[in-house]
C-alpha atoms as a PDB file:
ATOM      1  CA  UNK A   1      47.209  -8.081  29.643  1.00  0.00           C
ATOM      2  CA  UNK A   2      46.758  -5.848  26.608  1.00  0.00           C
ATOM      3  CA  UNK A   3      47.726  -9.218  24.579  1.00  0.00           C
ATOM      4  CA  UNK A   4      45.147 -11.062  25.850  1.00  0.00           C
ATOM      5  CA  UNK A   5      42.460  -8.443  25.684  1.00  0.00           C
ATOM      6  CA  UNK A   6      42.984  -8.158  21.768  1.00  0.00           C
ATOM      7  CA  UNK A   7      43.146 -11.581  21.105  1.00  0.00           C
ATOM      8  CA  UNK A   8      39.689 -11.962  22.771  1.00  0.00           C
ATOM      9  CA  UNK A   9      38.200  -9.377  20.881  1.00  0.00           C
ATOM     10  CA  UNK A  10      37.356 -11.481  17.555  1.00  0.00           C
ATOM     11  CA  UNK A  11      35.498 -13.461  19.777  1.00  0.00           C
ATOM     12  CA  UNK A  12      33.615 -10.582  21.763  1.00  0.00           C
ATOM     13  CA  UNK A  13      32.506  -9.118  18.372  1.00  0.00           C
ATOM     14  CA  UNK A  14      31.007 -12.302  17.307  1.00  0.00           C
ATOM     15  CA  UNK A  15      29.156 -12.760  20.320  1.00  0.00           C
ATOM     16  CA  UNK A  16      28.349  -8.769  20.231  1.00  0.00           C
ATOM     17  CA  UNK A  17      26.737  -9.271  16.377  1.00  0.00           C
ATOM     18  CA  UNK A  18      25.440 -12.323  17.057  1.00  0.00           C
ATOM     19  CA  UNK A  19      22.771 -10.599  19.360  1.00  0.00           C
ATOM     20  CA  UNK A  20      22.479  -7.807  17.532  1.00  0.00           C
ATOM     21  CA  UNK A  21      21.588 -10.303  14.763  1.00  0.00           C
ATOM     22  CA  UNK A  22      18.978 -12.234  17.341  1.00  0.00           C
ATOM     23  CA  UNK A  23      17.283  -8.891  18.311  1.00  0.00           C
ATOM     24  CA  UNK A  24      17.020  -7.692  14.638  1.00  0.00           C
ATOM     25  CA  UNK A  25      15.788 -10.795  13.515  1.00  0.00           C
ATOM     26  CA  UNK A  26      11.630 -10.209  13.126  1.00  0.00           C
ATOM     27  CA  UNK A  27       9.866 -12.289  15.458  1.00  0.00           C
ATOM     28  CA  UNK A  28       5.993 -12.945  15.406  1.00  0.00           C
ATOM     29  CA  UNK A  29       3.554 -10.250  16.802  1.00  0.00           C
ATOM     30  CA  UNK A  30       2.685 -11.537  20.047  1.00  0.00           C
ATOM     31  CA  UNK A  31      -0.586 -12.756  19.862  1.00  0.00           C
ATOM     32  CA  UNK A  32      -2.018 -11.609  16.838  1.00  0.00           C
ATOM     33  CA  UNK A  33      -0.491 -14.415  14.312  1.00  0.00           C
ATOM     34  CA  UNK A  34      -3.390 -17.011  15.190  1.00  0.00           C
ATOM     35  CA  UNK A  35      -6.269 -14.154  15.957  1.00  0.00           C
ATOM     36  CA  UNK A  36      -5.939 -13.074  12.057  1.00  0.00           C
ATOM     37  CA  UNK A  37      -5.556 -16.420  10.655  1.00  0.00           C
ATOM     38  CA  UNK A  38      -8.699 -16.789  11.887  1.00  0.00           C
ATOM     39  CA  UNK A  39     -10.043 -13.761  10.213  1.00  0.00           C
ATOM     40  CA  UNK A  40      -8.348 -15.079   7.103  1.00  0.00           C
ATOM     41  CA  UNK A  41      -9.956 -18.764   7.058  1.00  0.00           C
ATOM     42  CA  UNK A  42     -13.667 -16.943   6.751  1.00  0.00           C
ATOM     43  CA  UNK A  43     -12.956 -15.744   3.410  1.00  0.00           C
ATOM     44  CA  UNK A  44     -13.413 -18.191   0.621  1.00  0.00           C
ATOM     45  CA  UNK A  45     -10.359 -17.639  -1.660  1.00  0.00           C
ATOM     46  CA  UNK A  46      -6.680 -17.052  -1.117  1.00  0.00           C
ATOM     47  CA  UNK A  47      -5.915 -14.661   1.056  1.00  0.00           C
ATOM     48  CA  UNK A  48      -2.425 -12.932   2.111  1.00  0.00           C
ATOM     49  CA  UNK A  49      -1.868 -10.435   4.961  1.00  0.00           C
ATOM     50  CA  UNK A  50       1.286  -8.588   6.349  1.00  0.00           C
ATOM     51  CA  UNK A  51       1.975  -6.696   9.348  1.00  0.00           C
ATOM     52  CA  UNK A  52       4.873  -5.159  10.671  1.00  0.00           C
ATOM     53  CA  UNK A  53       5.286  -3.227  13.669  1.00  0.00           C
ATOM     54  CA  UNK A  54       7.573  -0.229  13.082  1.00  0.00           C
ATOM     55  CA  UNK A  55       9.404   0.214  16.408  1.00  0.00           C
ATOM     56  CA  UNK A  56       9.912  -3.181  17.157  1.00  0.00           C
ATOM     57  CA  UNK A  57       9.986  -5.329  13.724  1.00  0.00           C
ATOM     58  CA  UNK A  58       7.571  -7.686  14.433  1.00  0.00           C
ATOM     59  CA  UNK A  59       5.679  -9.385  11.920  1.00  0.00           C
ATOM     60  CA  UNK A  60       2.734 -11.240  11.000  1.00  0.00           C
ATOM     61  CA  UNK A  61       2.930 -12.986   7.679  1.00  0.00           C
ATOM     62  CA  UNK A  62       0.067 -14.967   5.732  1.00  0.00           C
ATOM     63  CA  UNK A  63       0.808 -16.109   2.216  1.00  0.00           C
ATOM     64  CA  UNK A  64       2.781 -12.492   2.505  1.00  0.00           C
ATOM     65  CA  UNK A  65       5.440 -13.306  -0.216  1.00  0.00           C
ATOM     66  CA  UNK A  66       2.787 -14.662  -2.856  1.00  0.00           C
ATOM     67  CA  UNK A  67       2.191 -12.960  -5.884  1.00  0.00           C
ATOM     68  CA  UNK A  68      -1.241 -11.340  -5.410  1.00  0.00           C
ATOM     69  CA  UNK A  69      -3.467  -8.342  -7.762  1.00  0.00           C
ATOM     70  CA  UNK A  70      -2.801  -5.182  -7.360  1.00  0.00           C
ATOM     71  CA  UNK A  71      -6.448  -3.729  -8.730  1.00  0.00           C
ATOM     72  CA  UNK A  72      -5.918  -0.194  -7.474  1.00  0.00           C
ATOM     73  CA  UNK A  73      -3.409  -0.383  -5.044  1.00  0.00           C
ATOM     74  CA  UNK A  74      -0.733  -0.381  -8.076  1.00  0.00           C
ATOM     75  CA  UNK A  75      -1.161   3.497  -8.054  1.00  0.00           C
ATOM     76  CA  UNK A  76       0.803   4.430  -5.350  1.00  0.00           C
ATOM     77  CA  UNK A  77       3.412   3.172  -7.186  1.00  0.00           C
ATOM     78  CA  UNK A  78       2.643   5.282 -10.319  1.00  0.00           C
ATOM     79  CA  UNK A  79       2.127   8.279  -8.362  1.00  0.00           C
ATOM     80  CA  UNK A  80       6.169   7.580  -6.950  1.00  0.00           C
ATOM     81  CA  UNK A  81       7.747   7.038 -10.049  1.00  0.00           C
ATOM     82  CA  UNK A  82       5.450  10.186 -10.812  1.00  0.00           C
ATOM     83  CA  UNK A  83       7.227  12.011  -8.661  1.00  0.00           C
ATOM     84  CA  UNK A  84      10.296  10.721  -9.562  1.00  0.00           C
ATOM     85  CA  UNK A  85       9.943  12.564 -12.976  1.00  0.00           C
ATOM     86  CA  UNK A  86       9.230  16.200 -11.435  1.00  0.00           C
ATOM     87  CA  UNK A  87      11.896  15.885  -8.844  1.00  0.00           C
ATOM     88  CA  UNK A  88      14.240  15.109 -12.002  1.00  0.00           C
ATOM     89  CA  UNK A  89      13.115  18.238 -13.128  1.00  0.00           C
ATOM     90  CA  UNK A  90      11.310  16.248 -16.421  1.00  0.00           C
ATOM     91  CA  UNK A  91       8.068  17.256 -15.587  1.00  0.00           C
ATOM     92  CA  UNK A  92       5.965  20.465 -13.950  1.00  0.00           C
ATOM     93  CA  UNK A  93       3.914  19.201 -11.080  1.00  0.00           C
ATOM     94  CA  UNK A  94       2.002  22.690 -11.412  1.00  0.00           C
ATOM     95  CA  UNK A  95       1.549  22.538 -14.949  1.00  0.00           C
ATOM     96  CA  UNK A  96      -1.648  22.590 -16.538  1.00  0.00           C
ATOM     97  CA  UNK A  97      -2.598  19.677 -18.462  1.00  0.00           C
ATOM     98  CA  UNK A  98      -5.416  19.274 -21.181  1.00  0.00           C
ATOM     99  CA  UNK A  99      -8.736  16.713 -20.968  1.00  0.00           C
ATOM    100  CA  UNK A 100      -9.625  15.455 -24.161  1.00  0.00           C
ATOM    101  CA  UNK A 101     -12.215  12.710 -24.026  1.00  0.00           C
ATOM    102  CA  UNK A 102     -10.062   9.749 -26.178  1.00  0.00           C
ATOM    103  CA  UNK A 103      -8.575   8.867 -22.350  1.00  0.00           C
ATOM    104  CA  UNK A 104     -12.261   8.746 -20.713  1.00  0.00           C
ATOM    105  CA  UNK A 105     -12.114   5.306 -18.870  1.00  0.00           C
ATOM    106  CA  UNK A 106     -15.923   4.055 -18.614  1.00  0.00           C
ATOM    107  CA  UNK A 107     -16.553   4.053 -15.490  1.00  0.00           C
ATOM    108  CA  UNK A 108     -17.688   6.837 -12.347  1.00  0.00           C
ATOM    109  CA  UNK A 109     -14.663   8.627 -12.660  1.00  0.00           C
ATOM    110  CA  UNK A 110     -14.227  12.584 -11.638  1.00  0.00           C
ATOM    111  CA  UNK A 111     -11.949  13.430 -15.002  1.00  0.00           C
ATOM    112  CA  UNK A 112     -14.478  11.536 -16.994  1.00  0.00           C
ATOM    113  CA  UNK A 113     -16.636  14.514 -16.104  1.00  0.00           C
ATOM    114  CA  UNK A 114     -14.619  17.221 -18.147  1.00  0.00           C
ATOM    115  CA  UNK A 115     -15.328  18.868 -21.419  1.00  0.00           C
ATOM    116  CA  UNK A 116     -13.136  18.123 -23.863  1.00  0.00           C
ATOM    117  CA  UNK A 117     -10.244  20.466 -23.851  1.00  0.00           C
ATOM    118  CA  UNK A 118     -10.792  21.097 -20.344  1.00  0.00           C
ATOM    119  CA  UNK A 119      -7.973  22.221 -17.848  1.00  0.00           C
ATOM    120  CA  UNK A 120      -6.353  20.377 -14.984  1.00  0.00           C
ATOM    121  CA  UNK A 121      -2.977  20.770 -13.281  1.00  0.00           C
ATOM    122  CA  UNK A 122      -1.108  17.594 -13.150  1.00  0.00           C
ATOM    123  CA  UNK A 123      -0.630  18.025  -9.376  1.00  0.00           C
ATOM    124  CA  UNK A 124      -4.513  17.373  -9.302  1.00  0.00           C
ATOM    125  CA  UNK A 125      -4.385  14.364 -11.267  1.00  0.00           C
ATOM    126  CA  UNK A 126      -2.241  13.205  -8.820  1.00  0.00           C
ATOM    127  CA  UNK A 127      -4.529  14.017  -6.267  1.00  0.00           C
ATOM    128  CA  UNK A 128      -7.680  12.137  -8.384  1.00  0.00           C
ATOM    129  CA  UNK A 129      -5.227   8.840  -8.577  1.00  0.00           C
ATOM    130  CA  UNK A 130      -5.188   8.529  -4.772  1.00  0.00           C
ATOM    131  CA  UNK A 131      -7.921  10.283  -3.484  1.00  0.00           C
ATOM    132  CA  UNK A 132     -10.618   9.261  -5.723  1.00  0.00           C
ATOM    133  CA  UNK A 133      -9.120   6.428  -7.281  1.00  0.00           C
ATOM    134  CA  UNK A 134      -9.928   7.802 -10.621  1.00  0.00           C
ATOM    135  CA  UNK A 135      -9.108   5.320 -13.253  1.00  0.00           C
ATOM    136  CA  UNK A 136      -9.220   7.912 -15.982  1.00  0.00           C
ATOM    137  CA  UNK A 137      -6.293   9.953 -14.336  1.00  0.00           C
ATOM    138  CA  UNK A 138      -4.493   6.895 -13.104  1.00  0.00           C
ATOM    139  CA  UNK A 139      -3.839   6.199 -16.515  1.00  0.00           C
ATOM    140  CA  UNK A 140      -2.862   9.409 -17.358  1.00  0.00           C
ATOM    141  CA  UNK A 141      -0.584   9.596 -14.715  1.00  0.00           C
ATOM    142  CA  UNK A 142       1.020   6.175 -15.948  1.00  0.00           C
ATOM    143  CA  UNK A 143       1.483   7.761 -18.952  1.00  0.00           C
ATOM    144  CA  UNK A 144       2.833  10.227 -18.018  1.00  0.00           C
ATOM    145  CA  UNK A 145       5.119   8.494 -15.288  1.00  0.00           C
ATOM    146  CA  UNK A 146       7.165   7.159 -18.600  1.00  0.00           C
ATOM    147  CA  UNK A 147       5.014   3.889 -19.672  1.00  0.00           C
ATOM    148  CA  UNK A 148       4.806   0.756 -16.958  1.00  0.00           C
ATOM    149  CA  UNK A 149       8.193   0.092 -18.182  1.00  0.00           C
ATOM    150  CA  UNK A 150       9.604   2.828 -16.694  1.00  0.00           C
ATOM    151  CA  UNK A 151       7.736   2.652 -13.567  1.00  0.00           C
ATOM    152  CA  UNK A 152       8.860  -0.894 -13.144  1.00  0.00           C
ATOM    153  CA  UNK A 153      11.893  -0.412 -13.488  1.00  0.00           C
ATOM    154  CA  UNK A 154      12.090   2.559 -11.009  1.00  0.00           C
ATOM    155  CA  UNK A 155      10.364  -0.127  -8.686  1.00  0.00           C
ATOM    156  CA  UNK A 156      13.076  -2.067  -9.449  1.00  0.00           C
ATOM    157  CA  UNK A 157      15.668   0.176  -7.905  1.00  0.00           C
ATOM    158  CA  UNK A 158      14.402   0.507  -4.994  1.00  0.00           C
ATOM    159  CA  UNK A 159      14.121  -3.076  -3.477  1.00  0.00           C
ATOM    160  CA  UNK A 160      10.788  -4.243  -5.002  1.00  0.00           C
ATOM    161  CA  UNK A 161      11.007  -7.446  -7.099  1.00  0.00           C
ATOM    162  CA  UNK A 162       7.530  -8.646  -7.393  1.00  0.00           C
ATOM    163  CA  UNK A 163       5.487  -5.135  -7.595  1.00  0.00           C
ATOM    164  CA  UNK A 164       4.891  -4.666 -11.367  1.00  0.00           C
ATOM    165  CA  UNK A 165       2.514  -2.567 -13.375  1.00  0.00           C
ATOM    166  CA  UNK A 166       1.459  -5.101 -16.257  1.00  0.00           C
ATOM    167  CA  UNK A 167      -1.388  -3.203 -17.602  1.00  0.00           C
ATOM    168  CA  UNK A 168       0.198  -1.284 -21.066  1.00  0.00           C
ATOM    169  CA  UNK A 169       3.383  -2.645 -20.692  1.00  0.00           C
ATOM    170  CA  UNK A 170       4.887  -4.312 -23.123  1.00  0.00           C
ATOM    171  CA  UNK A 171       6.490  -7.858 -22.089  1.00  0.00           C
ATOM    172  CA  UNK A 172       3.719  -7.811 -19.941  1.00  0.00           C
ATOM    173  CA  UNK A 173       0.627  -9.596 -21.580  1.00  0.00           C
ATOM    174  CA  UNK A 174       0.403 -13.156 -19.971  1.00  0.00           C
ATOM    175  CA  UNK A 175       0.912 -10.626 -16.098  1.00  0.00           C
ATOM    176  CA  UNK A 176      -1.822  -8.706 -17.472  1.00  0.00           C
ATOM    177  CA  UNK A 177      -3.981 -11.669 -17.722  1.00  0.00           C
ATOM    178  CA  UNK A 178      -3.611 -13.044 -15.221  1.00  0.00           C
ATOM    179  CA  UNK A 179      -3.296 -10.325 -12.436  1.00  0.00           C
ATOM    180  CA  UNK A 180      -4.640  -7.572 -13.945  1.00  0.00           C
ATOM    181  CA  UNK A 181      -3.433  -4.065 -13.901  1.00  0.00           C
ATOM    182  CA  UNK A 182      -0.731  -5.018 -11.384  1.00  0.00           C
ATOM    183  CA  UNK A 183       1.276  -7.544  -9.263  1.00  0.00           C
ATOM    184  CA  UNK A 184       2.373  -7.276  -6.069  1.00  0.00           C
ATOM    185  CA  UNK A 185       2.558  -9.431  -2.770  1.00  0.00           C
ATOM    186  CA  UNK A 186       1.224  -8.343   0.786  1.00  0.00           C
ATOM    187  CA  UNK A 187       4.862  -7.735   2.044  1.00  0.00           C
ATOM    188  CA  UNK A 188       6.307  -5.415  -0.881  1.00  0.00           C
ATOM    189  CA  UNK A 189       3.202  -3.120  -0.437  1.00  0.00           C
ATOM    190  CA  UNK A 190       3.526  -2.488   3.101  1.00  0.00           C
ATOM    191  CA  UNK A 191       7.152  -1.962   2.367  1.00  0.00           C
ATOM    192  CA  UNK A 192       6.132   0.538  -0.143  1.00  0.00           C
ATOM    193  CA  UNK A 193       3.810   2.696   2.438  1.00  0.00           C
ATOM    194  CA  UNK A 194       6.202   2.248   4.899  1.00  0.00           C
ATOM    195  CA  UNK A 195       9.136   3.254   2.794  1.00  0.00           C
ATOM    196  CA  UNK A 196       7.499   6.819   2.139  1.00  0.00           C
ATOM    197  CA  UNK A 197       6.834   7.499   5.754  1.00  0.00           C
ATOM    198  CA  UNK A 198      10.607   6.934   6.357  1.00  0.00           C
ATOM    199  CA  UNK A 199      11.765   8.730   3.657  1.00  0.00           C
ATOM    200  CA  UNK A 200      13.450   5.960   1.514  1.00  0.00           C
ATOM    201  CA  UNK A 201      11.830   6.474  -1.950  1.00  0.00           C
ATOM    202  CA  UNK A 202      13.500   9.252  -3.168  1.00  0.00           C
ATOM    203  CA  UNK A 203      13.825  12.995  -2.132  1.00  0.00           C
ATOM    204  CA  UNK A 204      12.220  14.410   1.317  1.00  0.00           C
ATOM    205  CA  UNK A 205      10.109  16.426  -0.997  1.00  0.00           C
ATOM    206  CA  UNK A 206       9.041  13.512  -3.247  1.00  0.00           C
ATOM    207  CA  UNK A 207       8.380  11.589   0.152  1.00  0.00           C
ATOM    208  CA  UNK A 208       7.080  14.183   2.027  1.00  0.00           C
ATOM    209  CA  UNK A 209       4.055  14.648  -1.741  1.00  0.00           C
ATOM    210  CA  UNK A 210       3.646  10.915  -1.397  1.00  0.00           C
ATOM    211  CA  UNK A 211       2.779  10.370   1.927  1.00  0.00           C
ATOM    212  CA  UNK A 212       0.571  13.866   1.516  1.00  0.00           C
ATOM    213  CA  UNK A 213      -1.297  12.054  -0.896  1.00  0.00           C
ATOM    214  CA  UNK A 214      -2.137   8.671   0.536  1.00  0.00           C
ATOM    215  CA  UNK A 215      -2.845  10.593   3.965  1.00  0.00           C
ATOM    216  CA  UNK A 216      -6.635  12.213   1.963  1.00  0.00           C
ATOM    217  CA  UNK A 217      -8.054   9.226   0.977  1.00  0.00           C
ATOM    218  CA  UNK A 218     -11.800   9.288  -0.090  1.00  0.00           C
ATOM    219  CA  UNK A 219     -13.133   5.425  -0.117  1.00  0.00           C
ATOM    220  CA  UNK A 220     -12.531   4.859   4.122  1.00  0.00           C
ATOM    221  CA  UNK A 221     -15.798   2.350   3.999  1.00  0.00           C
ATOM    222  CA  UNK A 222     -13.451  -0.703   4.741  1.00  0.00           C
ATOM    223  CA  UNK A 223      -9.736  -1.245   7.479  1.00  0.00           C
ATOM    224  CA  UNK A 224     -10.438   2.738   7.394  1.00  0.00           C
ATOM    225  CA  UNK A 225     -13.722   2.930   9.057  1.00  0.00           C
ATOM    226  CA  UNK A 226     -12.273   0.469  11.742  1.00  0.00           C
ATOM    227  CA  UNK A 227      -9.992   3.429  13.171  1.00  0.00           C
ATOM    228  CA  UNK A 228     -10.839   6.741  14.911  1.00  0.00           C
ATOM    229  CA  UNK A 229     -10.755   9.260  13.082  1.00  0.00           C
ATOM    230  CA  UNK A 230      -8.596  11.235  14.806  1.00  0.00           C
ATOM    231  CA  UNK A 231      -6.322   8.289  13.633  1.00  0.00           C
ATOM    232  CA  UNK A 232      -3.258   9.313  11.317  1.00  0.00           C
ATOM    233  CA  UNK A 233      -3.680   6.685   8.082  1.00  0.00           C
ATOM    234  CA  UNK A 234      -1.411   6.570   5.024  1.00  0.00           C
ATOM    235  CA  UNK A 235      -3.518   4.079   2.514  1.00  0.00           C
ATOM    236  CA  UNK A 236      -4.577   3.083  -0.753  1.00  0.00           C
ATOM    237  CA  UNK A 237      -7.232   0.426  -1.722  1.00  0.00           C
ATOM    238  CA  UNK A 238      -8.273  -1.591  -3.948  1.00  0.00           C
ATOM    239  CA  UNK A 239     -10.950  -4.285  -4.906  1.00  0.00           C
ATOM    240  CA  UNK A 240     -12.268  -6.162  -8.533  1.00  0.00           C
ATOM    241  CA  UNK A 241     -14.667  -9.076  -8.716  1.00  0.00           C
ATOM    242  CA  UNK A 242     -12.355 -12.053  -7.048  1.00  0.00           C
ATOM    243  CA  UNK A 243      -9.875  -9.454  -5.040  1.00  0.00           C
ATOM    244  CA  UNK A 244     -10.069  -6.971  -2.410  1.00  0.00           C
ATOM    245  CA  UNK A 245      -7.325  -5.102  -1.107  1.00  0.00           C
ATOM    246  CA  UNK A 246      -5.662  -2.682   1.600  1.00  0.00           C
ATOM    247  CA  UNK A 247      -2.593  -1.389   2.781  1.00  0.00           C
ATOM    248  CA  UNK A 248      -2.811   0.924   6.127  1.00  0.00           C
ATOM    249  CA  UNK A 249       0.044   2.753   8.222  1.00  0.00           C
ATOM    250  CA  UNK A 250      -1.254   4.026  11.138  1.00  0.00           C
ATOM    251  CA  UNK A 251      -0.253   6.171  13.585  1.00  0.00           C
ATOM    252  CA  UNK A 252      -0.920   4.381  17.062  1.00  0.00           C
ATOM    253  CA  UNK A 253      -0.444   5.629  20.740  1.00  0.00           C
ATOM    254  CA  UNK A 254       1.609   2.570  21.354  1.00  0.00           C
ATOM    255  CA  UNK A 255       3.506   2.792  18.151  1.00  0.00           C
ATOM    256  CA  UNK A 256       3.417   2.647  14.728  1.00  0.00           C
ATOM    257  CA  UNK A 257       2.214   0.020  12.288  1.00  0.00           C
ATOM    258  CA  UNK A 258       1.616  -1.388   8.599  1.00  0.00           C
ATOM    259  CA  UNK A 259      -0.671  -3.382   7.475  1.00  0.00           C
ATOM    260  CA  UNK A 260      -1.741  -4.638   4.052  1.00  0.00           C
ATOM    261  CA  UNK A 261      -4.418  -7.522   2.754  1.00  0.00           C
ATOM    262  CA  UNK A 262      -5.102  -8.768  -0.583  1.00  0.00           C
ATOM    263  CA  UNK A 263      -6.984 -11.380  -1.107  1.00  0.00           C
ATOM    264  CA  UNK A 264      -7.240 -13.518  -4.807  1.00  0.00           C
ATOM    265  CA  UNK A 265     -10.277 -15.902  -6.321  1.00  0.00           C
ATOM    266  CA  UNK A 266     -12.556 -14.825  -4.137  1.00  0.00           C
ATOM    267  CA  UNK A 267     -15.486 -17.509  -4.519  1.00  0.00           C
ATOM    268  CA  UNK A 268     -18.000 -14.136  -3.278  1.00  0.00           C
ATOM    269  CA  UNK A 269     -18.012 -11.114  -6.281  1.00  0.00           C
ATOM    270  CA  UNK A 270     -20.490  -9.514  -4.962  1.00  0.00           C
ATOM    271  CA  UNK A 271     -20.209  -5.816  -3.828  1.00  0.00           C
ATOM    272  CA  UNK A 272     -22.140  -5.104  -0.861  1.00  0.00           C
ATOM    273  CA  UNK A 273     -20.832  -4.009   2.798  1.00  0.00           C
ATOM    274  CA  UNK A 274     -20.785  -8.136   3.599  1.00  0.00           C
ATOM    275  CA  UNK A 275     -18.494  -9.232   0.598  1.00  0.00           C
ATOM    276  CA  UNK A 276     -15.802 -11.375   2.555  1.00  0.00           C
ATOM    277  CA  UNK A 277     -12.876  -9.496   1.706  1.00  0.00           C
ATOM    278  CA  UNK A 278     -14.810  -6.012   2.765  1.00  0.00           C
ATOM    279  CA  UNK A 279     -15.665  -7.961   5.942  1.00  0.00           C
ATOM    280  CA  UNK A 280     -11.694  -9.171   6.511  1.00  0.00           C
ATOM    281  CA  UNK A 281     -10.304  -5.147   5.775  1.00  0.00           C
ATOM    282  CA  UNK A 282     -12.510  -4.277   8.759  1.00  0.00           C
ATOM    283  CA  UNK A 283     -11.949  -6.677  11.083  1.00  0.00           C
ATOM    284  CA  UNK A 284      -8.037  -7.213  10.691  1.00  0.00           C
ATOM    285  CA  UNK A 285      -7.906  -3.716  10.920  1.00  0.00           C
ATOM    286  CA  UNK A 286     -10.004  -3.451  13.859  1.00  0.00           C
ATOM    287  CA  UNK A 287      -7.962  -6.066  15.512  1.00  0.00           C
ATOM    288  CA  UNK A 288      -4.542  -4.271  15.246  1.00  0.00           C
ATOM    289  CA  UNK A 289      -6.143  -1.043  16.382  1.00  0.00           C
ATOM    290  CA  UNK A 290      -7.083  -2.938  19.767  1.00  0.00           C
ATOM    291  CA  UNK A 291      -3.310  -4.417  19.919  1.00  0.00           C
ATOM    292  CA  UNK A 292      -1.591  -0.890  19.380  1.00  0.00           C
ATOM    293  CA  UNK A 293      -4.017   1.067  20.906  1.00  0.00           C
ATOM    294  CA  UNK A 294      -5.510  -0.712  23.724  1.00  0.00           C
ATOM    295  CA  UNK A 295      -5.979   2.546  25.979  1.00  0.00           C
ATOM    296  CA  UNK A 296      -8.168   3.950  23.329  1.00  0.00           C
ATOM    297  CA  UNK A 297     -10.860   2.160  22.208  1.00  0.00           C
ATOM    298  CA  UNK A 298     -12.602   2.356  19.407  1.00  0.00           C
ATOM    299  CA  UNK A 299     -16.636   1.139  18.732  1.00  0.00           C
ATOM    300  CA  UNK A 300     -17.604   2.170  15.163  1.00  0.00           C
ATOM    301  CA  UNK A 301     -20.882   3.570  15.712  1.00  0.00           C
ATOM    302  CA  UNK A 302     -23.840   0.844  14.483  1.00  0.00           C
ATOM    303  CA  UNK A 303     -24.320  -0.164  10.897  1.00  0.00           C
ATOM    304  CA  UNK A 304     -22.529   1.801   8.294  1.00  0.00           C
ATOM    305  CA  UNK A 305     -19.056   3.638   9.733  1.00  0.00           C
ATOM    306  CA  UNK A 306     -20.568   6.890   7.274  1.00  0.00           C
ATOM    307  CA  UNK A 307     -23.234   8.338   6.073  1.00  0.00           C
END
């Protein structure tokens, strides 16, 4: 009897992974797949959006595995290989820092506000990267990070192959052109986001900064304004002429969930509240919230979400 039962138990494990392999396998997210392809086909351009619910694995994917810009979004990334320095013990996340106006980025940046010589601990430039999405200290904090190189190639250890700073790093140019500061695709973004919130980008304290960081964002005009805001939200943004992008983890009464859009050669540049990527962040975003939240609704009051 004991023969028998061990000789059937190749078989029994095979079966056994077989639907372990069935049930970990992502499936679409029921119902939302054609409701946001729907959303997508309004904007004029290419657009890519991923969505992953974090309990269950299930996915929506749009053009999620294409290489799209990163504009701003590429400093979440700096801001974890950032981290990765002080938690090496390389650099002083406390330490004060001096302004001097050579790195002024034109633009309507906080830092570019400071006299020369000025103060500013580098744990606030952090804060001015994400928050604010202050170019001036984003590139400070790239420099600071150990050049793109180095940030790339921490990106490259843990499991991203497409997300790239290009932007002054060399080997880079012809990226740089065409993409801009950075590459990523819809996918590898979310990943990113949702990597932090489950600890898998380093130590619990580098984690536990990052996620700190993307949870104050500033610039909620867009997939932000679309939630509650009693709403838990880990983001970044990120939008230039042709491209406007989000990526959004959200803390739902029926379970957690990422999202990210980018979209690419957008035929509409302009820059008002009715640009079509603006008008896809919102409504995508909306959309989930009714799927994971259906209990509590939410109506964004009329017109503008803010003052």
């Amino acid at each position: 009897m004991l023969t028998r039962m061990l000789r059937r138990l190749p078989a029994v494990f095979a079966v056994a992974a077989l639907a372990f392999a069935a049930c970990a396998a992502p499936r679409p997210l029921a119902g939302a797949d054609a409701e946001l392809r729907e959303l997508a086909a309004k904007v004029r351009g290419g657009v890519g959006v991923y969505v992953r619910d974090l309990a269950t694995g299930d996915e929506v994917t749009i053009r999620a595995d294409e290489p799209f810009p990163t504009a701003s979004l590429i400093k979440a990334p700096i801001l974890g290989a950032l981290l990765a320095k002080v938690d090496r013990g390389e650099l002083d996340y406390h330490a004060e820092l001096t302004y001097t106006q050579d790195r002024l980025y034109p633009g309507e940046d906080l830092l570019g506000s400071f006299a020369d010589g000025q103060k500013i601990a580098l744990s606030k430039l952090a804060m001015l990267m994400i928050t604010t999405s202050d170019n001036t200290a984003s590139l400070w904090c790239q420099e600071l990070a150990g050049t793109g190189t180095a940030i790339n190639d921490w990106l490259a250890g843990h499991g991203f192959a497409q997300t790239r700073v290009n932007s002054r790093t060399p080997g880079r140019e012809a990226q740089r052109q065409q993409w801009g500061w950075g590459t990523t695709t819809p996918r590898e973004m979310a990943d990113f986001v949702a990597k932090a919130r489950a600890g898998a980008l380093g130590s619990a304290a580098l984690c536990d900064e990052l996620q700190r960081r993307l949870a104050c964002v500033y610039w909620d005009d867009e997939a932000l304004s679309a939630l509650p805001p009693h709403a838990g939200a880990l983001s970044k943004q990120g939008a230039i002429n042709r491209s406007r992008s989000e990526v959004v983890l959200v803390r739902a009464p029926r379970g957690d969930y990422v999202f990210c859009v980018i979209t690419k050669e957008q035929l509409d540049e302009s820059w008002g509240r009715d640009n079509e990527g603006f008008v896809l962040l919102r409504a995508v975003s909306a959309a989930l919230w009714r799927r994971f939240a259906p209990d509590h609704p939410y109506a964004p009051p009329p017109g503008r979400e803010r003052f």
